[in-house]
Protein backbone atom coordinates (compact mmCIF):
# COMPACT_ATOMS: atom_id res chain seq x y z
CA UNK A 1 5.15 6.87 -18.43
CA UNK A 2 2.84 9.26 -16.57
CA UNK A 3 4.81 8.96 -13.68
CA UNK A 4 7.91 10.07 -15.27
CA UNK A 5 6.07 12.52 -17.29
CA UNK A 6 4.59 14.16 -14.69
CA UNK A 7 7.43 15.17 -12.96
CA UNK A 8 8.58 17.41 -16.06
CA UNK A 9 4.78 18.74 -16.80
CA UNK A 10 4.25 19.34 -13.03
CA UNK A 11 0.49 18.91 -13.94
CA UNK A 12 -1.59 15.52 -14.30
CA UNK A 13 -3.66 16.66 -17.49
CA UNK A 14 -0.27 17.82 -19.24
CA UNK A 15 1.25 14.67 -18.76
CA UNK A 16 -2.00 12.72 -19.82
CA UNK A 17 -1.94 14.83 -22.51
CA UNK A 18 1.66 14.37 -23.56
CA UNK A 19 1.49 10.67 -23.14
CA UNK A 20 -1.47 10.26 -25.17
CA UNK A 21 0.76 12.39 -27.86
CA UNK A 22 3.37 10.19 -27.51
CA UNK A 23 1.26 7.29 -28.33
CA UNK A 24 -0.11 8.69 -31.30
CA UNK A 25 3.00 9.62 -32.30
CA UNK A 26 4.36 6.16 -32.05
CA UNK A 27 1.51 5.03 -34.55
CA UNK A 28 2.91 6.76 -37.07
CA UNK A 29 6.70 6.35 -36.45
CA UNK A 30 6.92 2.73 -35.96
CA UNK A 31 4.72 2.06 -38.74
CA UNK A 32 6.98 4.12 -40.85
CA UNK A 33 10.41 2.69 -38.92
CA UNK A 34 9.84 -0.71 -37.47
CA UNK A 35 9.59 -0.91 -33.62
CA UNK A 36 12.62 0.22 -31.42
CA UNK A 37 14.88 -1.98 -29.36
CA UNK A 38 13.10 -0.15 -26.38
CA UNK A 39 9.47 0.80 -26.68
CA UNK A 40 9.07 1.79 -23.33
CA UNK A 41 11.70 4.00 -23.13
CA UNK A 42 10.93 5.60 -26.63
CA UNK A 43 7.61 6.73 -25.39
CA UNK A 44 8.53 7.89 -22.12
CA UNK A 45 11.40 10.12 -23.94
CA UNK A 46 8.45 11.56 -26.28
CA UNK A 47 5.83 12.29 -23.33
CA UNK A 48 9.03 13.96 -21.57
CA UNK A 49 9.88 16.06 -24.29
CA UNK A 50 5.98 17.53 -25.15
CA UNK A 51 6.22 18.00 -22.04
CA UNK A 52 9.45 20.18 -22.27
CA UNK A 53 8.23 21.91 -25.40
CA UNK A 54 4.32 22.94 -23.32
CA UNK A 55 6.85 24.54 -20.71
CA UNK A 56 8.73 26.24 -23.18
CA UNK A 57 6.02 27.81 -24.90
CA UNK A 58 3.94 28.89 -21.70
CA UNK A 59 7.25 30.76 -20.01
CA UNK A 60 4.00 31.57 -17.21
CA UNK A 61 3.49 27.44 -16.04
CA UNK A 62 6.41 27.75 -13.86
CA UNK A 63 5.42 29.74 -11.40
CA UNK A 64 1.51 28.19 -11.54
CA UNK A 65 2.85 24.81 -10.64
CA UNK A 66 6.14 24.16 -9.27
CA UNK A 67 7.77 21.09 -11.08
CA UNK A 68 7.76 17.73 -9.39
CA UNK A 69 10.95 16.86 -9.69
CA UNK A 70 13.34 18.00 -6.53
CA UNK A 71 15.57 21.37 -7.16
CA UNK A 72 18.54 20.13 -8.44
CA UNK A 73 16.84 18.20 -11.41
CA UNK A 74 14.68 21.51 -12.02
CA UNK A 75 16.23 22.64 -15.47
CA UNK A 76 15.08 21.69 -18.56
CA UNK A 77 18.05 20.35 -20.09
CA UNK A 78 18.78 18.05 -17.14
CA UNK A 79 15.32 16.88 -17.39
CA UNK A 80 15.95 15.78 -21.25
CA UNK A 81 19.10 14.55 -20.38
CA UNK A 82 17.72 12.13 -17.49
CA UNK A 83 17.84 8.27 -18.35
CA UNK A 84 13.49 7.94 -18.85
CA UNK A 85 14.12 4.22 -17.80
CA UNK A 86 15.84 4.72 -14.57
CA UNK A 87 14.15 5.03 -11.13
CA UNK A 88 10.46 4.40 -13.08
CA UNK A 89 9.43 2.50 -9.75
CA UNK A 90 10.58 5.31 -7.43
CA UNK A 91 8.80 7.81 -9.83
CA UNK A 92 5.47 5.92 -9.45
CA UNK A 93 5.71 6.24 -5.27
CA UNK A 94 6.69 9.60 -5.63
CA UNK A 95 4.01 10.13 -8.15
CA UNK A 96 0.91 8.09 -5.44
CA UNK A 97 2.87 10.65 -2.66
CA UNK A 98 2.12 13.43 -4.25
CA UNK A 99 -1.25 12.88 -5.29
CA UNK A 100 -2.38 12.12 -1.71
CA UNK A 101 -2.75 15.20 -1.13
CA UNK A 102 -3.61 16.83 2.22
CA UNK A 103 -5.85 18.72 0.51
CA UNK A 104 -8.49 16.32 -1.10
CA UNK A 105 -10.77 13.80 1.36
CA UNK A 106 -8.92 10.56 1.52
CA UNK A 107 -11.33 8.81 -0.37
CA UNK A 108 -10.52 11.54 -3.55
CA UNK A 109 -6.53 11.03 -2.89
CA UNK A 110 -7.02 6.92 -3.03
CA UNK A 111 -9.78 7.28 -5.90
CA UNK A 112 -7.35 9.56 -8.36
CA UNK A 113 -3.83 7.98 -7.54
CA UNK A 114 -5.90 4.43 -8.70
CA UNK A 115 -6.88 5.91 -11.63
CA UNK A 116 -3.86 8.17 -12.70
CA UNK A 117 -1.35 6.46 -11.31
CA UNK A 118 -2.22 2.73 -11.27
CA UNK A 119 -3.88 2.76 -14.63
CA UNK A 120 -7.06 1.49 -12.78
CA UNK A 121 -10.35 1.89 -14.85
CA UNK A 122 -12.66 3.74 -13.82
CA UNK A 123 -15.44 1.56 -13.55
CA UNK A 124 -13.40 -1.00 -11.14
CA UNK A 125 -12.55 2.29 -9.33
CA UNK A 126 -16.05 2.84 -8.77
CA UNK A 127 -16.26 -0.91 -7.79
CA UNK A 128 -14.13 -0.75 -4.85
CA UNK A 129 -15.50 2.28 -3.52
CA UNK A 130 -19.21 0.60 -3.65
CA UNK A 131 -20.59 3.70 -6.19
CA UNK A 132 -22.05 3.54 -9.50
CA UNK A 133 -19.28 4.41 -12.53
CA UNK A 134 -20.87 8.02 -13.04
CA UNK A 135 -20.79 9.15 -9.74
CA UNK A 136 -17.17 8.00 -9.40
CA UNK A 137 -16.23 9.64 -12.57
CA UNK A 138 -17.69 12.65 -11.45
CA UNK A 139 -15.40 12.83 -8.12
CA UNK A 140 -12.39 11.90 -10.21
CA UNK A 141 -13.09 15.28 -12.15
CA UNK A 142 -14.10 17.26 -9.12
CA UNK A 143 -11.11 16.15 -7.41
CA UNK A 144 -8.72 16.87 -10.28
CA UNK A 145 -10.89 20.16 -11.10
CA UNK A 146 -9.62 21.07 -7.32
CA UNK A 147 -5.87 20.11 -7.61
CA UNK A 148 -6.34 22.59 -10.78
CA UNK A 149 -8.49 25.46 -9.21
CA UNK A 150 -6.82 25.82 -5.69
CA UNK A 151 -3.02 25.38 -7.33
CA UNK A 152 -1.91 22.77 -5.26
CA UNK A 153 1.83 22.15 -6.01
CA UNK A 154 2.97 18.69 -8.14
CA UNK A 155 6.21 18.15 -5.81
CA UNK A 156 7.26 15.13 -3.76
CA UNK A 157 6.15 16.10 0.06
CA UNK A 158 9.53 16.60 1.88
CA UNK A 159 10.40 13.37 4.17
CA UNK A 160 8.46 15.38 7.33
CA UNK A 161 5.31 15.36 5.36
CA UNK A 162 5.17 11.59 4.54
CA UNK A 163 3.88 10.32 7.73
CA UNK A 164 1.48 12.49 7.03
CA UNK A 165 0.40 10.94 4.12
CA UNK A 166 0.99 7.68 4.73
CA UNK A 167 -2.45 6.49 5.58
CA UNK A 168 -3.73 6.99 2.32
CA UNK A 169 -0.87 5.73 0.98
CA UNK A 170 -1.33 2.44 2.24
CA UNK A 171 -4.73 2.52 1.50
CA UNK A 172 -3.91 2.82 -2.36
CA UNK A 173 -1.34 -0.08 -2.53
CA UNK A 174 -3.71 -1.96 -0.38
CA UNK A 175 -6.76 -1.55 -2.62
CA UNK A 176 -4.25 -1.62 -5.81
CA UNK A 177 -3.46 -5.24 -4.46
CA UNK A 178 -6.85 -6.11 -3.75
CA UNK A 179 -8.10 -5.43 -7.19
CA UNK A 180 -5.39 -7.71 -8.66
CA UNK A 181 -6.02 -10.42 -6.36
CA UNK A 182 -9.45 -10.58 -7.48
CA UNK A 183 -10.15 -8.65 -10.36
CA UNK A 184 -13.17 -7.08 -10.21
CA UNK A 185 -14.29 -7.59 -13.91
CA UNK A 186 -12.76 -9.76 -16.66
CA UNK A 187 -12.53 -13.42 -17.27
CA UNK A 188 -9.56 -14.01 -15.30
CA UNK A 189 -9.66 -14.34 -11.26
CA UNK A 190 -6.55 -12.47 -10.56
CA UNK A 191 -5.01 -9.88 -12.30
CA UNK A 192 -0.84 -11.03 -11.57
CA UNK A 193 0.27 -7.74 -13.38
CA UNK A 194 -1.54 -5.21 -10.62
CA UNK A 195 -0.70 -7.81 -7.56
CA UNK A 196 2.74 -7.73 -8.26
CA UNK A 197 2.83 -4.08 -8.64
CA UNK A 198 1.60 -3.29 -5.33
CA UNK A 199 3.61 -6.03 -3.94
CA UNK A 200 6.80 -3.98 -5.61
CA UNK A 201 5.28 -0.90 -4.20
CA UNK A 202 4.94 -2.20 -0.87
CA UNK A 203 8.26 -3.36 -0.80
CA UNK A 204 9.73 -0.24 -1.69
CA UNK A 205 7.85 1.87 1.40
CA UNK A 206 9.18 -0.32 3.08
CA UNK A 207 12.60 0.24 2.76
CA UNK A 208 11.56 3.71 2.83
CA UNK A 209 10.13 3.55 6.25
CA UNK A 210 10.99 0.61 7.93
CA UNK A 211 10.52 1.28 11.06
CA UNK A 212 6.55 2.15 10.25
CA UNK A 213 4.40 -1.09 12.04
CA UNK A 214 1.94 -0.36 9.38
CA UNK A 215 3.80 -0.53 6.40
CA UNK A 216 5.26 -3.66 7.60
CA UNK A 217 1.87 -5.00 8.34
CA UNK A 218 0.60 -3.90 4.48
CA UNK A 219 3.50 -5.90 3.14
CA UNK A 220 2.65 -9.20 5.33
CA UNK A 221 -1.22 -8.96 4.63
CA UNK A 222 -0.08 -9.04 1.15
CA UNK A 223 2.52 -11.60 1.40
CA UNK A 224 0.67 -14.16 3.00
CA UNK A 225 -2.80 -13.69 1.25
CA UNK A 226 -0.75 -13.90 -2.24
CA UNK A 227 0.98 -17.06 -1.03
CA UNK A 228 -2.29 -18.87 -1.77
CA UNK A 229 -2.45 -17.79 -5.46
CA UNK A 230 -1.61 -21.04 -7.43
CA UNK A 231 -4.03 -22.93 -5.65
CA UNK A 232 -7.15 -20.20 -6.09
CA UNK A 233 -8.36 -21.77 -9.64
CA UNK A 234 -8.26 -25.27 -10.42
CA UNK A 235 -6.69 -26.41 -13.91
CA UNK A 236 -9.70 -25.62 -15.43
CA UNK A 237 -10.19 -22.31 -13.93
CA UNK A 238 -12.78 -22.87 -11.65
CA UNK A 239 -13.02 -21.41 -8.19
CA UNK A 240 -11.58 -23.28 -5.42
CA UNK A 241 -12.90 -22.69 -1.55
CA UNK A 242 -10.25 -22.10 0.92
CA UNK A 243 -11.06 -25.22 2.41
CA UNK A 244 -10.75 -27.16 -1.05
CA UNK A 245 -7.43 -25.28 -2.09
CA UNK A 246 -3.50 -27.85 -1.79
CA UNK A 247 -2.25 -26.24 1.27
CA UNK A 248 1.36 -27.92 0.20
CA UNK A 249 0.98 -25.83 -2.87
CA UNK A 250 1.28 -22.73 -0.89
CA UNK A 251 4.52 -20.35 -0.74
CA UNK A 252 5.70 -21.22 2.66
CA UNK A 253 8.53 -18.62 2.18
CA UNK A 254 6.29 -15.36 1.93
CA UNK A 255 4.18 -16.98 4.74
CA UNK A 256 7.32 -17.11 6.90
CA UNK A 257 8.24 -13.91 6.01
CA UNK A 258 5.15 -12.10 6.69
CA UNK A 259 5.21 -13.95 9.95
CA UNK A 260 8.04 -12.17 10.84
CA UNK A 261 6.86 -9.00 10.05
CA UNK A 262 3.47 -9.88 11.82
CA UNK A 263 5.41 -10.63 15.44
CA UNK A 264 7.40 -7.41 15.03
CA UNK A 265 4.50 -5.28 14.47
CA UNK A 266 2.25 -7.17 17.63
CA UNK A 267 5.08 -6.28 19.43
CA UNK A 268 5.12 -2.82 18.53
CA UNK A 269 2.06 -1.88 20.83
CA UNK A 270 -1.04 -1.31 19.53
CA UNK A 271 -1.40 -2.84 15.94
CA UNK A 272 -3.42 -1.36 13.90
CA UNK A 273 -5.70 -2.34 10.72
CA UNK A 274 -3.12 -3.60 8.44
CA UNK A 275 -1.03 -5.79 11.13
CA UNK A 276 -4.09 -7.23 12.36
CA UNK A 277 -5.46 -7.91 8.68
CA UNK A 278 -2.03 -9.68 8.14
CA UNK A 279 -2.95 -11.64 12.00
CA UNK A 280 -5.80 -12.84 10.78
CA UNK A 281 -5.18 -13.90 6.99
CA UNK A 282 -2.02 -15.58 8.60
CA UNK A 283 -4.34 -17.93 11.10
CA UNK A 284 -6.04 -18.93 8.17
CA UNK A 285 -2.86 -19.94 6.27
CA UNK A 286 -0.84 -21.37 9.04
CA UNK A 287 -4.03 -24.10 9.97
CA UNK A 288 -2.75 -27.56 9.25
CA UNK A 289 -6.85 -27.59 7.69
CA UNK A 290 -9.55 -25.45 7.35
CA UNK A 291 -11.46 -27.51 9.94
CA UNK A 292 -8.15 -27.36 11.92
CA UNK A 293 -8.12 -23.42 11.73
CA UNK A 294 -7.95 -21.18 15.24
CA UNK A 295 -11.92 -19.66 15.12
CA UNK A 296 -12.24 -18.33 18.12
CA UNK A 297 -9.08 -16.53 17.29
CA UNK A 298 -9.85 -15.32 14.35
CA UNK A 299 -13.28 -13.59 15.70
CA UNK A 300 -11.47 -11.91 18.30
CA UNK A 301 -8.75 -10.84 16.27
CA UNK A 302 -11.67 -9.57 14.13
CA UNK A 303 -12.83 -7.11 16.99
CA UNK A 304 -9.87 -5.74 17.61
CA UNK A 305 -9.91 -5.24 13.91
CA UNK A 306 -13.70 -3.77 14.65
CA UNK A 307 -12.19 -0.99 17.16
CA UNK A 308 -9.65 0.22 15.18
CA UNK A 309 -11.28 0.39 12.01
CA UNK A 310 -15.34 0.02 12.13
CA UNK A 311 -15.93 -0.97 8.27
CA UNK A 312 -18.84 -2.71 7.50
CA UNK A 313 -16.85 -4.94 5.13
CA UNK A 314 -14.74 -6.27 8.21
CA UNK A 315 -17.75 -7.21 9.80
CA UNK A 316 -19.07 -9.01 7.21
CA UNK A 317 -16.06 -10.85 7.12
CA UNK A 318 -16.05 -11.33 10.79
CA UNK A 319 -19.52 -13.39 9.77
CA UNK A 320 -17.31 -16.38 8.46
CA UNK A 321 -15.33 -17.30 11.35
CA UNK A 322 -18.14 -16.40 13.86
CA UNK A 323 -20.25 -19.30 11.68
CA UNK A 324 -17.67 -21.69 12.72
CA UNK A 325 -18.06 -20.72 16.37
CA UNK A 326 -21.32 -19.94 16.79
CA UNK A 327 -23.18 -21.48 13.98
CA UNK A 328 -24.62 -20.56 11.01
CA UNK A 329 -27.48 -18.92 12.32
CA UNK A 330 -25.90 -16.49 14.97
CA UNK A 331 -23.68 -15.38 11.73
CA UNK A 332 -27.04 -15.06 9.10
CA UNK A 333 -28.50 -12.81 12.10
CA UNK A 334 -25.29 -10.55 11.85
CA UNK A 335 -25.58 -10.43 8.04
CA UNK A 336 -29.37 -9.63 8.20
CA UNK A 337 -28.06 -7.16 10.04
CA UNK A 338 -25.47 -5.50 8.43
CA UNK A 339 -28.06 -5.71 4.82
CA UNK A 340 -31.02 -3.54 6.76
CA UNK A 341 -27.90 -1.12 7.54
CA UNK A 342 -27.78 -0.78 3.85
CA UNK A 343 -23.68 0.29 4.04
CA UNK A 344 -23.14 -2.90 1.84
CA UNK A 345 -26.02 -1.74 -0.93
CA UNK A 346 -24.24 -3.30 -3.80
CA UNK A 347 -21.67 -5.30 -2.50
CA UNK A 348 -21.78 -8.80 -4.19
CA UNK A 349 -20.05 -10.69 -1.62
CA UNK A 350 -22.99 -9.81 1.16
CA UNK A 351 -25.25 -11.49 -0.68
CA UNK A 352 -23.00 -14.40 -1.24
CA UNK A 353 -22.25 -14.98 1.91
CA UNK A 354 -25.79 -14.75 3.31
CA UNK A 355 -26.60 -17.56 0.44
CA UNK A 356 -23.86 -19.69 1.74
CA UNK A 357 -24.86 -19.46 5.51
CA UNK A 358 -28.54 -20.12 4.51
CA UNK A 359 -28.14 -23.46 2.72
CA UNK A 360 -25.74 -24.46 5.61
CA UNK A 361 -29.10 -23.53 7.40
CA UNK A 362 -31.07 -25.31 5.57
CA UNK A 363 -33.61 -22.69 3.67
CA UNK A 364 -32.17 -23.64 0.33
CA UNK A 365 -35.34 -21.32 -1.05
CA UNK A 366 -34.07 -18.18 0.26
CA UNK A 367 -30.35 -19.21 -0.53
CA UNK A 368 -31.44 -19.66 -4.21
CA UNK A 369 -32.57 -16.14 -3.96
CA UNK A 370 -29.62 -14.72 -2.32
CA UNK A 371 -26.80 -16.54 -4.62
CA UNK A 372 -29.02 -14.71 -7.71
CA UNK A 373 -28.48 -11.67 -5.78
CA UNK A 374 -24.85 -11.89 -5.98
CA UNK A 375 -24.90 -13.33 -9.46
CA UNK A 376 -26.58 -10.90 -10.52
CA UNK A 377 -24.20 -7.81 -9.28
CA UNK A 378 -21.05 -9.72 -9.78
CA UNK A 379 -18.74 -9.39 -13.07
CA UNK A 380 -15.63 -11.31 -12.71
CA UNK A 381 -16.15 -14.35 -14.80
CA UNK A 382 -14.61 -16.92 -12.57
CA UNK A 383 -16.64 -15.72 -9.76
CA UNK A 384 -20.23 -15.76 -11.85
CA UNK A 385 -19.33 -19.21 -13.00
CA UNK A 386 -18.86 -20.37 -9.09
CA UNK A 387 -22.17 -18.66 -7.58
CA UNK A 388 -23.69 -20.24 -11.26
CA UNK A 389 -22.92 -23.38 -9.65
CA UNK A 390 -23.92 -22.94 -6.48
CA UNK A 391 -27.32 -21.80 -7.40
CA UNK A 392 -27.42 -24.78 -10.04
CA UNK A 393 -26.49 -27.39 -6.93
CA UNK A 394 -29.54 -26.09 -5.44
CA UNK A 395 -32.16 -26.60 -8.20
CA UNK A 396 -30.49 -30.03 -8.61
């Protein structure tokens, strides 16, 4: 609804506005009238048309903020007349286009298209970026406070502009993906409705720009790392391992797809942070067993990964298969380090994986410590009730 809003208002508070009118408005009317044959499409026609009337009655808005939609849709009447079902998925890229704007930091273009356009909360927002929920709200307004103050234009970027805009791009569908495929608060481990969005999403840049070795490497990382997602949760809902997960239970048909798309982009020349993502989640799927899986590999796939983009959650992650190689030890000593860096301050899964390496070590004390840690920072259900019994396996 925003998205198709939007490109009528031509401003992001105008269409929240309208759509919240809408809603209200639907209260009242479906109370009174019973519930259309098409909710979604009643609503979206209502947001569209507050947002026709705002226009109408402010003849300056115009020429404040160009409308979103492309020239030849520009009049009002062809705006009402539009179909407010078709193209919604095409509105919604458009819509994460637009608001990765040159003109923000990246960070403030992924931060607001999560939240405006994805419908992500703010406080799982904040989670991803590793801030606390009020300083996160506060860049959401300062960012959208900018947008307002400096008059940036609401219009799709012409098709020059979008390489231009295509890292953070990526970036949103990527962390849009990674929220849904393990929510970061609820009871639930994954959140299906936001994976399959952003696998929808990523599908569609890709038949935008398919001949973009990124892209195609964003759709294989998510392909194969979603090809694991019946086997996550046992059928009680508890957390399975990767090592403890039916590997014949897995969707050999995205993994052979995003295998494809993995060679093509190796081939490409130098891959960059997506492809190699996809490398390395694809090592781990392709192992006949976990014990059976490529380590040495996988660590140097991880610092390529390291030169081309130097997070300090990729090293972290590096920690796992370097355990395998190395020992536990040699990996605790990389965690140790990457905790005094303090980059990580907050991050629940440091502090799980330093437990887990430490009772593999054998100082179940300072495990115990470490698993409360993470328990004590984390708030998806299923994962509290796995680090619960971790840390309960210990006292026993």
């Amino acid at each position: 609804m925003l998205a198709a809003t939007v490109r009528v208002a031509g401003d992001l508070d105008l269409a929240e506005e309208c759509v919240q009118e809408a809603y209200a408005a639907a209260l009242h009317s479906w109370t009174r009238d019973g519930v259309p044959n098409n909710p979604a499409a009643w609503l979206t026609t209502a947001a569209r048309r507050r947002a026709v009337d705002a226009i109408r009655r402010e003849q300056t808005f115009r020429s404040k903020l160009p409308l979103l939609a492309e020239p030849e849709e520009s009049t009002v009447d062809r705006l009402l007349d539009a179909d407010p079902d078709g193209g919604v998925p095409d509105d919604r890229l458009r819509l994460i286009f637009t608001c990765c704007h040159p003109a923000l930091s990246q960070e403030a273009q992924v931060a607001l298209t999560l939240r405006l356009v994805c419908g992500v909360p703010t406080p799982d927002v904040a989670r991803a970026f590793l801030v606390s929920e009020p300083t996160m709200a506060a860049r959401l307004t300062r960012a959208k406070k900018k947008i307002s103050g400096a008059r940036i234009p609401y219009r799709v970027p012409r098709a020059a502009e979008l390489p231009d805009r295509l890292r953070p791009v990526l970036g949103v569908i990527h962390l849009l993906f990674t929220m849904g495929h393990t929510a970061p608060s609820g009871a639930d481990l994954v959140n299906a409705d936001l994976v399959e969005r952003a696998l929808h999403l990523a599908r569609m840049l890709r038949e935008l720009m398919p001949d973009e070795p990124e892209v195609r490497g964003l759709l294989a990382l998510l392909l194969v790392t979603d090809a694991r997602r019946a086997t996550r949760v046992d059928a009680a809902g508890r957390l399975l391992r990767l090592q403890d997960q039916d590997r014949s239970r897995w969707d050999r048909a995205a993994m052979a797809q995003a295998h494809d798309l993995i060679v093509a982009g190796l081939r490409g020349g130098r891959p960059g942070r997506y492809v190699l993502q996809a490398a390395i989640a694809s090592l781990y799927a392709e192992a006949p067993s976990y014990e059976q899986t490529d380590w040495p590999q996988i660590v140097e796939l991880y610092d390529r990964l390291l030169e081309v983009w130097p997070s300090p959650v990729v090293a972290l992650n590096r920690t796992v298969p370097l355990a395998m190689v190395a020992g536990p030890q040699a990996a605790l000593a990389e965690v140790e380090r990457l905790e005094q860096e303090g980059g990580l301050a907050g991050y629940q899964y440091l502090p799980a994986v330093k437990a887990d390496l430490l009772t593999r070590s054998g100082r179940e004390a300072e495990a115990r410590v470490a698993y409360a840690e993470a328990l004590a920072v984390a708030a998806n259900e299923t994962e509290r009730a796995f680090l619960s019994e971790r840390l309960a396996s210990l006292d026993r």
